[in-house]
Protein backbone atom coordinates (compact mmCIF):
# COMPACT_ATOMS: atom_id res chain seq x y z
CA UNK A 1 -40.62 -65.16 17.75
CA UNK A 2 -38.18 -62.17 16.68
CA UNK A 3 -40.80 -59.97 17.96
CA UNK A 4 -39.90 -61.28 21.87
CA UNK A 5 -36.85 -61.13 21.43
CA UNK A 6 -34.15 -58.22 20.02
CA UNK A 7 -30.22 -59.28 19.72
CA UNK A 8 -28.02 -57.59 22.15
CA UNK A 9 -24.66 -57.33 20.09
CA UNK A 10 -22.64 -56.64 23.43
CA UNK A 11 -24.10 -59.78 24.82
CA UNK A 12 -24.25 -61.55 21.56
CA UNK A 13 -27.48 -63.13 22.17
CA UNK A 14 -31.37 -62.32 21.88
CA UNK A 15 -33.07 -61.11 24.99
CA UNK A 16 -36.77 -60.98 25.54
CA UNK A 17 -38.48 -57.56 24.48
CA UNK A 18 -41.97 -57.43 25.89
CA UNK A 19 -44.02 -54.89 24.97
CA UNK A 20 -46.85 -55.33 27.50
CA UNK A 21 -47.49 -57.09 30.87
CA UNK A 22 -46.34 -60.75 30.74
CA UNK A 23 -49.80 -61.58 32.32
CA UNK A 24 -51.30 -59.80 28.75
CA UNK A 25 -50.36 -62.17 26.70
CA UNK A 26 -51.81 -65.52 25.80
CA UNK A 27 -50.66 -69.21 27.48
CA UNK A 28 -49.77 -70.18 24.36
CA UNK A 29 -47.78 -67.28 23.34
CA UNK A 30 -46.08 -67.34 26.59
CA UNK A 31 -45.36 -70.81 26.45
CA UNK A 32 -43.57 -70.28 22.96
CA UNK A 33 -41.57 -67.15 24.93
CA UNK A 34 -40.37 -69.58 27.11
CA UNK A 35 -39.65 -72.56 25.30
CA UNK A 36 -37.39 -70.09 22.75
CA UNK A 37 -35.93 -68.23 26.47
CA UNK A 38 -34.91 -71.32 27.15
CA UNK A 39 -32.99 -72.57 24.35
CA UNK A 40 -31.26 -69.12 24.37
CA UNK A 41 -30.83 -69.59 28.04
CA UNK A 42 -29.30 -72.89 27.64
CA UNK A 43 -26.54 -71.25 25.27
CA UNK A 44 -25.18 -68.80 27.70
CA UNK A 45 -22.75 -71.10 29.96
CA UNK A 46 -21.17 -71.80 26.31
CA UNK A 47 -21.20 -68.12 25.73
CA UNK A 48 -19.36 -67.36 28.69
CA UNK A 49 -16.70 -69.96 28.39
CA UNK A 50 -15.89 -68.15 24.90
CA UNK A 51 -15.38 -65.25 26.78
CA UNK A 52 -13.47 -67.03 29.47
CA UNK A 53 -11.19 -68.57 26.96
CA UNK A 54 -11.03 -64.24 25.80
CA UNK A 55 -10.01 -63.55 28.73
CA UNK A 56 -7.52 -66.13 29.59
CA UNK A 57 -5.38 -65.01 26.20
CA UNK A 58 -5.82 -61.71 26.84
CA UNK A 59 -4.27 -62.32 31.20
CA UNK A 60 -1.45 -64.35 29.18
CA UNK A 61 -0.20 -61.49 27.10
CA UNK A 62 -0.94 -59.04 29.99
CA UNK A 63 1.60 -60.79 32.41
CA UNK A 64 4.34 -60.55 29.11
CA UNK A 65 3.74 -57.19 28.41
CA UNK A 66 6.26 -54.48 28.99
CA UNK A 67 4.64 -51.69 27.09
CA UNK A 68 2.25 -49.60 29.97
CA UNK A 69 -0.18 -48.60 27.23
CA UNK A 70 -0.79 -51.53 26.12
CA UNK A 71 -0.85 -53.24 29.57
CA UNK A 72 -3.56 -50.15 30.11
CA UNK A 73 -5.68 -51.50 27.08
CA UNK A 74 -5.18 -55.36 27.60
CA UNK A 75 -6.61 -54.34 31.70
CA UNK A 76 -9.46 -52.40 29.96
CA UNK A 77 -10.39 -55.35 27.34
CA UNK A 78 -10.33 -57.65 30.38
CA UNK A 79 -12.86 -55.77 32.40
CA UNK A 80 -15.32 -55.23 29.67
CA UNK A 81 -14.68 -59.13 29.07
CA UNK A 82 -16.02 -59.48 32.61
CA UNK A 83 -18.67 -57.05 33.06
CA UNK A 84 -20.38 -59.19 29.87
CA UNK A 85 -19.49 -62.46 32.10
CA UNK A 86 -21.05 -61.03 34.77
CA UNK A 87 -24.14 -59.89 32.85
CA UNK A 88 -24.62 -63.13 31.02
CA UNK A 89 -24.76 -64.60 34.40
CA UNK A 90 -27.46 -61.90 35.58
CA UNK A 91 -29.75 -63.05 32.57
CA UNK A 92 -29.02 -66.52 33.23
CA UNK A 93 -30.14 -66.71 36.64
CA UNK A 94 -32.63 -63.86 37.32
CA UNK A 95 -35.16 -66.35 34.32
CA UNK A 96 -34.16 -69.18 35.82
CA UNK A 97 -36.86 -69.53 38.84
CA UNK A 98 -39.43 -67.16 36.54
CA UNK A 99 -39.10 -69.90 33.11
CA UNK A 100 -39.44 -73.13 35.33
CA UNK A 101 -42.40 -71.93 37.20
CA UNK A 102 -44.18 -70.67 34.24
CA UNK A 103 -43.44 -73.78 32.47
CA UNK A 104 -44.58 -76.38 34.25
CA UNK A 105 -47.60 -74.26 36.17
């Protein structure tokens, strides 16, 4: 299946890479696709409660730090922290109406 799907290392998981029309491919091929999505998909709330966790550490030396530089950095780790939470989340819910109606149609 590693030709659906390519790793996203700013993610830090596989997302599908379809190289023609969904509708192209074969029921059985796209019921593999989905099966696969889906056991990805089911990893991304864990993903994002790493990143979470990140972020929480990251908030706690923030509100101790004296140094404006670093402050600057710690801010700027925390957004990027985010951004991937927020993401994750896109992914996560734009394939989650698409996978259930293609799997059980």
């Amino acid at each position: 299946m590693d030709e659906y799907f390519a790793y996203d290392p700013r993610l830090k998981i596989n997302l599908p890479r379809l190289n023609k029309n969904w509708d192209m491919y074969s029921v059985s091929i796209q019921n593999r696709i989905l099966t696969d999505w889906e056991k990805i998909r089911g990893g991304i709330p864990d993903r994002i409660a790493e990143l979470e966790d990140e972020i929480n550490l990251k908030q706690h030396a923030l509100n101790h730090e004296e140094n404006f530089k670093r402050s600057c950095q710690l801010n700027e780790e925390i957004s990027e922290l985010a951004s991937i939470i927020n993401d994750l989340w896109i992914w996560f819910r734009l394939t989650q109406n698409i996978s259930s109606t293609k799997i059980h149609s």
